[in-house]
C-alpha atoms as a PDB file:
ATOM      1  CA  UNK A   1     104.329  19.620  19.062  1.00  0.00           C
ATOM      2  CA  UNK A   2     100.750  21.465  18.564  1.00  0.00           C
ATOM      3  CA  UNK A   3      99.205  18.717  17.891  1.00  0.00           C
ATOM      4  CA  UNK A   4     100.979  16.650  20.559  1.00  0.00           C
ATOM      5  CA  UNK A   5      99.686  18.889  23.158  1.00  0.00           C
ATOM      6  CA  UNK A   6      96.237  18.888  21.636  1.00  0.00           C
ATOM      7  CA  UNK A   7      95.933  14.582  21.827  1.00  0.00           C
ATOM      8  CA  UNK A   8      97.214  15.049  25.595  1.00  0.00           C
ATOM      9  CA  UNK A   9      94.702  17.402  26.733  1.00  0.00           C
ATOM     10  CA  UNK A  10      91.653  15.324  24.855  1.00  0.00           C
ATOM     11  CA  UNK A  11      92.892  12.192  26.689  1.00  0.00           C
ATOM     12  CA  UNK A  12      92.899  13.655  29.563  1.00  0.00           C
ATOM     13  CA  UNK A  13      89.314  15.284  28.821  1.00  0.00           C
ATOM     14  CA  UNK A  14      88.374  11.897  27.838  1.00  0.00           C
ATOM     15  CA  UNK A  15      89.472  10.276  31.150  1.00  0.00           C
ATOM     16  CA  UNK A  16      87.715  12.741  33.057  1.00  0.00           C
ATOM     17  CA  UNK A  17      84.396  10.970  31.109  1.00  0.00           C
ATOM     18  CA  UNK A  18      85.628   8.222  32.515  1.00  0.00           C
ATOM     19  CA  UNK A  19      86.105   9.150  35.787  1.00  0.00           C
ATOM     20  CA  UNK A  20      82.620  10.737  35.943  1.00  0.00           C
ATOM     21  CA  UNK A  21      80.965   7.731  34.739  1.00  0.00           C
ATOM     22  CA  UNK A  22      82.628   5.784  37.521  1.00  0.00           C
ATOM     23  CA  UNK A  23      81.503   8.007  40.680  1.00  0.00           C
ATOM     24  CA  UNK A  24      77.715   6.935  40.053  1.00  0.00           C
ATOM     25  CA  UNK A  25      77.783   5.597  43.668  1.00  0.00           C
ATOM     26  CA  UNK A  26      77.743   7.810  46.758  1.00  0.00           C
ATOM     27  CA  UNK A  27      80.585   9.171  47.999  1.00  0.00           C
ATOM     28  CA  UNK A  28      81.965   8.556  50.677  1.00  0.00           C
ATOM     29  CA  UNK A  29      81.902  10.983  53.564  1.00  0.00           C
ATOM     30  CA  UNK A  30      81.591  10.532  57.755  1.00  0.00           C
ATOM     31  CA  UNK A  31      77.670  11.110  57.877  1.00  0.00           C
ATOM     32  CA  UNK A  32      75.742   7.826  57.437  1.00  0.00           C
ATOM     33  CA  UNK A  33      72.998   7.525  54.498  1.00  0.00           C
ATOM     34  CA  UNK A  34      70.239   5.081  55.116  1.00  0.00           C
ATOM     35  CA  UNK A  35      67.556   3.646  53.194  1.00  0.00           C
ATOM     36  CA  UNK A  36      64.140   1.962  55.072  1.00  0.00           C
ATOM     37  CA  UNK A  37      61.290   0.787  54.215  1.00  0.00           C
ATOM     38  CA  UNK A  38      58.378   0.800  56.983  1.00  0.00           C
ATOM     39  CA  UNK A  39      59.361  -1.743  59.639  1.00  0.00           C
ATOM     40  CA  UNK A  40      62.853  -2.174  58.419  1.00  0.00           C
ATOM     41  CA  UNK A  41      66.006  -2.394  60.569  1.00  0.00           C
ATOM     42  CA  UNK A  42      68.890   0.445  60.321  1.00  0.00           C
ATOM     43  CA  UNK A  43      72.054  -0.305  60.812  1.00  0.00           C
ATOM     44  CA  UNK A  44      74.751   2.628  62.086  1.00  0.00           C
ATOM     45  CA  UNK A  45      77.050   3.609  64.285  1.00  0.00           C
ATOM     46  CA  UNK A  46      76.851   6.023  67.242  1.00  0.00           C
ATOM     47  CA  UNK A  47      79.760   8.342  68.778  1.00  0.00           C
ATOM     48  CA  UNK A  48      80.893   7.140  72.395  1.00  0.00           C
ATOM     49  CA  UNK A  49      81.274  10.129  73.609  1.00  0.00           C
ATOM     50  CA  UNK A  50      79.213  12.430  71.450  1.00  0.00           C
ATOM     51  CA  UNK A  51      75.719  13.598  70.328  1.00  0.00           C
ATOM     52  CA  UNK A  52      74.603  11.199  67.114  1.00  0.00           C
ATOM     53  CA  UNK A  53      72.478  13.153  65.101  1.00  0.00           C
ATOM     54  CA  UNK A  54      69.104  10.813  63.663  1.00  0.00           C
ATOM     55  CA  UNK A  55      67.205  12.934  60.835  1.00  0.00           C
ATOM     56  CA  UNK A  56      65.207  11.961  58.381  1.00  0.00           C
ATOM     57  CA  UNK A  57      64.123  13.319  55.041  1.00  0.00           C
ATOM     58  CA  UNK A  58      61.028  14.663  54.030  1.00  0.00           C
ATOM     59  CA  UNK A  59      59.545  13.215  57.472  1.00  0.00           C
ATOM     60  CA  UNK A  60      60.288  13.812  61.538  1.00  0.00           C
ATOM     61  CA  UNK A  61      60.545  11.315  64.385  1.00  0.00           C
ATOM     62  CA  UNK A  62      57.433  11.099  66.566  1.00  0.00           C
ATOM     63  CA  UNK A  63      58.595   8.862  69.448  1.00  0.00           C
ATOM     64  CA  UNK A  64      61.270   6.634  70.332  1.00  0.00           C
ATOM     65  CA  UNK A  65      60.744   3.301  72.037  1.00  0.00           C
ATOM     66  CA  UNK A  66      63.516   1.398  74.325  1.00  0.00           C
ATOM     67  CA  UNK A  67      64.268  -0.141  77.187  1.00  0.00           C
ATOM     68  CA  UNK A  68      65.863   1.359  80.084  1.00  0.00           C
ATOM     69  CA  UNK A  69      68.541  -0.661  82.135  1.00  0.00           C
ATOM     70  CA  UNK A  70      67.133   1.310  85.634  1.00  0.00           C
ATOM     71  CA  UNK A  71      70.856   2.593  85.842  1.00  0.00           C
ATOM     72  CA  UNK A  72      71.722   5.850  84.309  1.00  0.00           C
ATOM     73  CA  UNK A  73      75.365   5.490  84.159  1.00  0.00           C
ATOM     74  CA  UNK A  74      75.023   2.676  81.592  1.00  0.00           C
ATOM     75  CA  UNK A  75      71.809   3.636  79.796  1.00  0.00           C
ATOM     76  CA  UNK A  76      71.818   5.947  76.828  1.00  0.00           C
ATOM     77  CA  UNK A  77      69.936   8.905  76.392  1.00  0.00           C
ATOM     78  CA  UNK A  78      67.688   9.985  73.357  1.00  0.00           C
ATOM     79  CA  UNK A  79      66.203  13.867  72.716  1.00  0.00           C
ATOM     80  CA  UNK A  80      63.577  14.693  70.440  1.00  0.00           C
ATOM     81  CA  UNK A  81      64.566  18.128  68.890  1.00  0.00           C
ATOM     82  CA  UNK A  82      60.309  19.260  68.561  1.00  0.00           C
ATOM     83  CA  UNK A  83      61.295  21.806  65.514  1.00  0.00           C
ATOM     84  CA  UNK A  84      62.872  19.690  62.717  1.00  0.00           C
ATOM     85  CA  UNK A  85      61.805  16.275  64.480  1.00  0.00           C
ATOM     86  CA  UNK A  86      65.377  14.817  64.674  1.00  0.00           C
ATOM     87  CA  UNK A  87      66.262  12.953  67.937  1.00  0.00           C
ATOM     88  CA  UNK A  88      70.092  13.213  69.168  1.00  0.00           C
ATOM     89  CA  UNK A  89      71.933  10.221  71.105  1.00  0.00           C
ATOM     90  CA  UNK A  90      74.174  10.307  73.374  1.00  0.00           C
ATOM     91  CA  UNK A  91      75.762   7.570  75.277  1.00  0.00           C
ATOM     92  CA  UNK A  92      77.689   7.480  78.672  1.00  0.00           C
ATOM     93  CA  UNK A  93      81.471   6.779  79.172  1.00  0.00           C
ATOM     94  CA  UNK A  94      80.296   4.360  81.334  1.00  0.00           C
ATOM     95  CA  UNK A  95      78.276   2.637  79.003  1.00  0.00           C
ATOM     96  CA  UNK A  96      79.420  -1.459  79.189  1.00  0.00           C
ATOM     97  CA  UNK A  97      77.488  -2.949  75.940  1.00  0.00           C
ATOM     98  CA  UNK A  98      78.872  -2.650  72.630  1.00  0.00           C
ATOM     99  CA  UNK A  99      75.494  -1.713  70.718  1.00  0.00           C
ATOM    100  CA  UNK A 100      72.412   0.035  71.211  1.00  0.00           C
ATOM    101  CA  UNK A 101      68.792  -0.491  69.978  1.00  0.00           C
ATOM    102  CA  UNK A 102      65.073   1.387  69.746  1.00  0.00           C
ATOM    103  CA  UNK A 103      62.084   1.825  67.746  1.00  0.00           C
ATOM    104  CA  UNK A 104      60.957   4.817  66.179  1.00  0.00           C
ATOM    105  CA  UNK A 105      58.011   6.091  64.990  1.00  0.00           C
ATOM    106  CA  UNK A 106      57.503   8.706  62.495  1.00  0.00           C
ATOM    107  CA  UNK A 107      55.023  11.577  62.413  1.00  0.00           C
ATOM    108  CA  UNK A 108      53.950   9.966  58.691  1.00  0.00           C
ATOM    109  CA  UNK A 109      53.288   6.520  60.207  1.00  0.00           C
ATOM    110  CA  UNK A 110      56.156   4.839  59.638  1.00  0.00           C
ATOM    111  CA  UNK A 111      58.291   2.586  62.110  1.00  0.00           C
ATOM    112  CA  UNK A 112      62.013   1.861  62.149  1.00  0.00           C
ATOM    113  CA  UNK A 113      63.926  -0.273  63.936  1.00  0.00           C
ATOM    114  CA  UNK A 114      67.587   1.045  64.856  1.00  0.00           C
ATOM    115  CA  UNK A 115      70.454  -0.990  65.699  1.00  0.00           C
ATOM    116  CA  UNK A 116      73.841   0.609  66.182  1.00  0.00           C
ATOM    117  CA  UNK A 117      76.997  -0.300  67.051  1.00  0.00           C
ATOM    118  CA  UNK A 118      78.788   2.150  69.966  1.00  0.00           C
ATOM    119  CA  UNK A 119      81.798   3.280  68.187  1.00  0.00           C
ATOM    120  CA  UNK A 120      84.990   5.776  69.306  1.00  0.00           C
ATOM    121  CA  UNK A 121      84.046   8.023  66.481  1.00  0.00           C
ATOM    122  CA  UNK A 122      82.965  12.130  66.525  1.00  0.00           C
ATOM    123  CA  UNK A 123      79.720  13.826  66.666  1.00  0.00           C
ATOM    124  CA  UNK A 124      78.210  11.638  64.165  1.00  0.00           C
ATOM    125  CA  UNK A 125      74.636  12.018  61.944  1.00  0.00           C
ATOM    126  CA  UNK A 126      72.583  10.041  60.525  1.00  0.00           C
ATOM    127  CA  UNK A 127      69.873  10.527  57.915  1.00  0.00           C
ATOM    128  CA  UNK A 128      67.435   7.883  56.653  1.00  0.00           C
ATOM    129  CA  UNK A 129      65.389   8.245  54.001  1.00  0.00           C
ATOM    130  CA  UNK A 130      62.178   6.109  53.380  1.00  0.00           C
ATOM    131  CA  UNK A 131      61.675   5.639  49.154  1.00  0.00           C
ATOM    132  CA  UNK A 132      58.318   5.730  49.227  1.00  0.00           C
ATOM    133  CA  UNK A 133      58.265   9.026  50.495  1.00  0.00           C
ATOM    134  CA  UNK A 134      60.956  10.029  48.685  1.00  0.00           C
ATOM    135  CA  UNK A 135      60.526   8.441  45.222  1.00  0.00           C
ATOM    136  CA  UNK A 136      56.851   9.616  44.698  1.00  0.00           C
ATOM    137  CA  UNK A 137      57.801  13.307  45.576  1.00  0.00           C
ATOM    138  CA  UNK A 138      60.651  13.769  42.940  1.00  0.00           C
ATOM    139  CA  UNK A 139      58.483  11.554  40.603  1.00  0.00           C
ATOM    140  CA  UNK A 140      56.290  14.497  41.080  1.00  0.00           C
ATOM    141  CA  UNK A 141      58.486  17.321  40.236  1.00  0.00           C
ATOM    142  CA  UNK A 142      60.161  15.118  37.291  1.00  0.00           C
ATOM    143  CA  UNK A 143      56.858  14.803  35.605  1.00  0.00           C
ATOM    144  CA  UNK A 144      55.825  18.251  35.421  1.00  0.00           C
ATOM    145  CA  UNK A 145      57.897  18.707  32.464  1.00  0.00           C
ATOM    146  CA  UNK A 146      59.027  16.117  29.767  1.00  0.00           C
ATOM    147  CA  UNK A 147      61.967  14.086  30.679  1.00  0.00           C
ATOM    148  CA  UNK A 148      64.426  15.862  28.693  1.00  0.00           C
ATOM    149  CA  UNK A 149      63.022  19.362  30.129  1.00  0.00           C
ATOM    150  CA  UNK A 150      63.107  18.331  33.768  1.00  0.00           C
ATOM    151  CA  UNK A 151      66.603  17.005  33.197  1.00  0.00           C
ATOM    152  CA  UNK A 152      67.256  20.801  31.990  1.00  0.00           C
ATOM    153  CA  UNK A 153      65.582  21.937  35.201  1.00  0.00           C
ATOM    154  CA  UNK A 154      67.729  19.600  37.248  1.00  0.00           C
ATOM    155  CA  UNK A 155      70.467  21.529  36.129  1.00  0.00           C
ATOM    156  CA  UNK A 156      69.075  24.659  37.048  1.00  0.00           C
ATOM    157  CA  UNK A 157      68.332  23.726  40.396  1.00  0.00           C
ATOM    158  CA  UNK A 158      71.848  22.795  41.544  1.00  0.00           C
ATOM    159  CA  UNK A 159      73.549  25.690  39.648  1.00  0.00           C
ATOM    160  CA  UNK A 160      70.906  27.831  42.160  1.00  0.00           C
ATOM    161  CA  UNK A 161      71.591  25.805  44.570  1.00  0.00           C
ATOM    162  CA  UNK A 162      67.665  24.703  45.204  1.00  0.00           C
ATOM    163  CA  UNK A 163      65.845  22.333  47.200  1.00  0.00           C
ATOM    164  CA  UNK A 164      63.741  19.933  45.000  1.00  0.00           C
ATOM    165  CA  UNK A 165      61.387  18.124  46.878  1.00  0.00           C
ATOM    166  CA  UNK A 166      61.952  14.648  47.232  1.00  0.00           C
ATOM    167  CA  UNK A 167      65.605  14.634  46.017  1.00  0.00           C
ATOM    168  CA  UNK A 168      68.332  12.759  48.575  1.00  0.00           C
ATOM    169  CA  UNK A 169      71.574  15.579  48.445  1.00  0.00           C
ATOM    170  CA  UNK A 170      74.639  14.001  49.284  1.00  0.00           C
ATOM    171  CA  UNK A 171      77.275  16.874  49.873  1.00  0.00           C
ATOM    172  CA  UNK A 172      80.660  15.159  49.457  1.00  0.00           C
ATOM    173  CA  UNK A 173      84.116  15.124  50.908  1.00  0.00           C
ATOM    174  CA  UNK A 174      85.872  12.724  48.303  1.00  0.00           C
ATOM    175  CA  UNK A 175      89.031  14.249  48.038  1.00  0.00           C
ATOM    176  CA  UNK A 176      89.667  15.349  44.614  1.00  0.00           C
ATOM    177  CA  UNK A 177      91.249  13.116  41.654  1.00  0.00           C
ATOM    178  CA  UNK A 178      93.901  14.345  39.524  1.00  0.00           C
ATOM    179  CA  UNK A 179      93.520  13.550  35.409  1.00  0.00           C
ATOM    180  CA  UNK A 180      96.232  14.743  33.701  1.00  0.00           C
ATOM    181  CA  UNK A 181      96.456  18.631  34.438  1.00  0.00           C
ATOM    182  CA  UNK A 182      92.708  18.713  35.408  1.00  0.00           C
ATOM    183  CA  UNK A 183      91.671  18.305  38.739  1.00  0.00           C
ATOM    184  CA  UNK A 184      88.635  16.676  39.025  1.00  0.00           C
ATOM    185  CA  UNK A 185      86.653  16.720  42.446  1.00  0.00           C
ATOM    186  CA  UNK A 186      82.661  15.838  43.339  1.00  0.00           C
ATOM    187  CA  UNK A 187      80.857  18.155  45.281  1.00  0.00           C
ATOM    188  CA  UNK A 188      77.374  17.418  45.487  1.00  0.00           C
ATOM    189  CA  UNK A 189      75.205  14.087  44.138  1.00  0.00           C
ATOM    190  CA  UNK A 190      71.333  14.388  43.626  1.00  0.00           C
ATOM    191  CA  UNK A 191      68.954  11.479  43.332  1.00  0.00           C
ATOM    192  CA  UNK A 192      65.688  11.395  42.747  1.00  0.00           C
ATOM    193  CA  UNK A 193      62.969   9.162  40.930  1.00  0.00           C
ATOM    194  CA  UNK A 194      64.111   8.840  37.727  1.00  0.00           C
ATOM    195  CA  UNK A 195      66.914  11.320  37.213  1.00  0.00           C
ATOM    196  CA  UNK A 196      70.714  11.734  39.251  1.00  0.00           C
ATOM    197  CA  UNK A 197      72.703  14.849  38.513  1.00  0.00           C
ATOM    198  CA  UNK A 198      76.050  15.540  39.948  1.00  0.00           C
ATOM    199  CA  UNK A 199      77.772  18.996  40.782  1.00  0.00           C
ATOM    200  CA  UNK A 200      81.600  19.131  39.869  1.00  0.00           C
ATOM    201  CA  UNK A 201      84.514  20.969  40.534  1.00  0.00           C
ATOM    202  CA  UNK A 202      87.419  21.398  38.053  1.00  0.00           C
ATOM    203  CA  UNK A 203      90.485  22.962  38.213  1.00  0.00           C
ATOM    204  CA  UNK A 204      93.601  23.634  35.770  1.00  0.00           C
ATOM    205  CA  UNK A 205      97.048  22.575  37.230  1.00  0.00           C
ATOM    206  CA  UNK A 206      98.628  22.646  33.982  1.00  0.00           C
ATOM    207  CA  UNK A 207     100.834  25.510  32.462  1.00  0.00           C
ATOM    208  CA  UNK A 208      98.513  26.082  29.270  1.00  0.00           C
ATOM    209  CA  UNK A 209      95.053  27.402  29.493  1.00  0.00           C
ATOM    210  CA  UNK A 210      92.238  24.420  28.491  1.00  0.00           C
ATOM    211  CA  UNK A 211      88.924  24.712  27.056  1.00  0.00           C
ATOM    212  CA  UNK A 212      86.599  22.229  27.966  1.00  0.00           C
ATOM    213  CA  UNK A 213      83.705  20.791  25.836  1.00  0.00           C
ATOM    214  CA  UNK A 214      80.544  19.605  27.203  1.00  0.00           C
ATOM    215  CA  UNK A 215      80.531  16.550  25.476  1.00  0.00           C
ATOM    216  CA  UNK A 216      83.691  15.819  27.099  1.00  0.00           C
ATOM    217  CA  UNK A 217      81.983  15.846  30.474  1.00  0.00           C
ATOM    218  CA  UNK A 218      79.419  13.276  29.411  1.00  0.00           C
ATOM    219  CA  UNK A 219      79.733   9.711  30.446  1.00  0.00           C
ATOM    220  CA  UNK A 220      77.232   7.660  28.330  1.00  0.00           C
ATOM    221  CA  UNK A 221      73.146   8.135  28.287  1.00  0.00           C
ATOM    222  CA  UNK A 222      73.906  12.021  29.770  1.00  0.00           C
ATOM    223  CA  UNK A 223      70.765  13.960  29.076  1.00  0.00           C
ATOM    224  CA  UNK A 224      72.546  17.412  30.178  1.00  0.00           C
ATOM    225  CA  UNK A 225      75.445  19.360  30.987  1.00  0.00           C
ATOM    226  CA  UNK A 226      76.487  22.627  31.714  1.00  0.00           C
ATOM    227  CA  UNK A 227      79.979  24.375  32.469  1.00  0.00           C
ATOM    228  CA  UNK A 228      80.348  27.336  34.130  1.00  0.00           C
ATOM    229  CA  UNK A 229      83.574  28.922  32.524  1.00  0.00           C
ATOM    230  CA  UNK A 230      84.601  26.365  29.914  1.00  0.00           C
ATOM    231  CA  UNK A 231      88.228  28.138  29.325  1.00  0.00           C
ATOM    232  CA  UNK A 232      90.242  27.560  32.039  1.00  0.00           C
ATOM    233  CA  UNK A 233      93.640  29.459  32.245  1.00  0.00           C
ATOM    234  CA  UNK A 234      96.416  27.640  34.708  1.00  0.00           C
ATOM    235  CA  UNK A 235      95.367  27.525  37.916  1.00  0.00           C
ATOM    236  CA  UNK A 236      91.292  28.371  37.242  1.00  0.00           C
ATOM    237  CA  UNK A 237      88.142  26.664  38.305  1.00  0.00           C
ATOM    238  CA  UNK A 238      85.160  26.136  37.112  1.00  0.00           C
ATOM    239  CA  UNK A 239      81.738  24.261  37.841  1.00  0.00           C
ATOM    240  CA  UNK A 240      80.261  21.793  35.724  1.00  0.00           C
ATOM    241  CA  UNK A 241      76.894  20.095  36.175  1.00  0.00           C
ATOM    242  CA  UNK A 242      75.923  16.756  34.439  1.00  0.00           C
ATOM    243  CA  UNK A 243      72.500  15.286  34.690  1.00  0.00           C
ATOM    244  CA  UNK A 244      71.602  11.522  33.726  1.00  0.00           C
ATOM    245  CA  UNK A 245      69.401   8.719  34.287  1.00  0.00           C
ATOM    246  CA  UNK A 246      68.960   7.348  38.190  1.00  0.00           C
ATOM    247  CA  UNK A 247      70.731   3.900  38.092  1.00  0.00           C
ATOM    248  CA  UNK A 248      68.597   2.878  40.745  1.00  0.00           C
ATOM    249  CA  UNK A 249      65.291   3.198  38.487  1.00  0.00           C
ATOM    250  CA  UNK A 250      64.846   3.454  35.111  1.00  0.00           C
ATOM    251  CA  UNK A 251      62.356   5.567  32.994  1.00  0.00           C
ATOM    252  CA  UNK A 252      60.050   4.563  30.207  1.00  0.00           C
END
C-alpha cells in the first residue's frame, strides 16, 4: 500500500511537469496584451460603455491623432492621463459605427496605429509593448550576470516581488488546474530577452501531507527553481518559482 501511495503522488508530481511545461503561452485574462513595432497596427477591443484603459510599457503616449465626426453624440472621446502617459477611451451610447481608429505617438518616437472593435464588454485595458524597447532593456539586466546567475536573480526578483526593467508581467486569472491531489494554479508570467520565469501556486487537497521536489517542478531546459515550503500537509500552500529559457528568443 506504501508504495502504492508513493507511485500515485510521483505521477501526479510528474504531471504537474507536464502541466507547467504546457502553460508557456500567456494566460488568458480580460486585459489585452499587445505587441508593435513602430508604425504597426493594434488590434483591440474597447468597452461601449466604459473607460478603455491604453498604457504602454516602458514608454507614454504623446498625442493622439483622429478624426472627429463634428457630432459629439457619435464621436468618441480620448484623455491623455499627463502623469503615467496612458490615454483612456470612452465611447458614447449613441455611438452608430462598430469600430474605432487613431494614431498615436509616443514620447520615445514611436507611432501606432489603433484599430478597435466597439464591444459590450467592462472597463477594459490595454497595454502594448514595443520589443525594441523592451527586449534591449531586459537584455541589459540579463547580461550583468552569467546566464545561469541572472536566471538565479530572476528568481529572486519575483519571490520579492520586483520590477526588472524591461520585463512584460502578465498577472493571471487562469483558474487553477487540479493534478491529482495538487492544485496547480499560475499566478504571474515574466518575459524578458532571453529568460521567462513563472510564479506558481500549489495547494494540497489530498488527505496525506506531500513533499515536493524541485526537480519535479521542472519541465525540460529549466535553469531554476525554488519552492517556498516544499512539505505540504492537507490543505497547505505553497509558492514555487521556475525560471527557463524565453521561447520567443533563444540564447547563445
Amino acid at each position: 500500500m506504501a508504495y502504492q501511495r508513493a507511485r500515485r503522488a510521483r505521477t501526479a508530481l510528474l504531471s504537474v511537469t507536464a502541466l507547467l511545461a504546457l502553460s508557456g503561452g500567456p494566460a488568458r485574462a480580460a486585459d489585452q496584451f499587445k505587441r508593435a513595432a513602430d508604425g504597426a497596427g493594434i488590434e483591440c477591443s474597447v468597452s461601449a460603455r466604459e473607460l478603455t484603459r491604453f498604457a504602454l510599457i516602458n514608454d507614454q503616449f504623446a498625442s493622439v491623432s483622429k478624426i472627429s465626426t463634428g457630432t459629439p453624440y457619435n464621436d468618441f472621446a480620448v484623455t491623455n492621463e499627463p502623469l503615467r502617459g496612458d490615454i483612456y477611451v470612452s465611447v458614447p451610447e449613441t455611438y452608430a459605427a462598430r469600430s474605432i481608429s487613431f494614431f498615436a505617438t509616443t514620447k520615445k518616437g514611436y507611432v501606432y496605429k489603433v484599430a478597435c472593435r466597439v464591444e459590450p464588454i467592462e472597463a477594459a485595458q490595454v497595454f502594448i509593448t514595443n520589443p525594441a524597447i523592451a527586449t534591449g532593456q531586459a537584455a541589459n539586466w540579463e547580461s550583468e550576470t552569467p546566464f545561469d546567475t541572472s536566471a538565479v536573480r530572476l528568481v529572486q526578483a519575483m519571490a520579492n516581488d520586483r520590477t526588472i526593467e524591461g520585463y512584460e508581467v502578465r498577472q493571471s486569472t487562469a483558474l487553477p488546474a487540479r493534478v491529482g491531489d495538487l492544485e496547480i494554479q499560475l499566478v504571474a508570467d515574466y518575459r524578458g530577452a532571453n529568460l521567462a520565469g513563472k510564479v506558481i501556486r500549489i495547494t494540497n487537497r489530498g488527505r496525506k501531507s506531500i513533499t515536493l521536489a524541485e526537480r519535479d517542478l521542472a519541465p525540460r531546459d529549466t535553469l531554476a527553481v525554488s519552492i517556498v515550503n516544499p512539505a505540504l500537509d492537507p490543505g497547505s500552500s505553497t509558492t514555487a518559482f521556475v525560471v527557463g529559457a524565453n521561447g520567443e528568443s533563444s540564447h547563445d
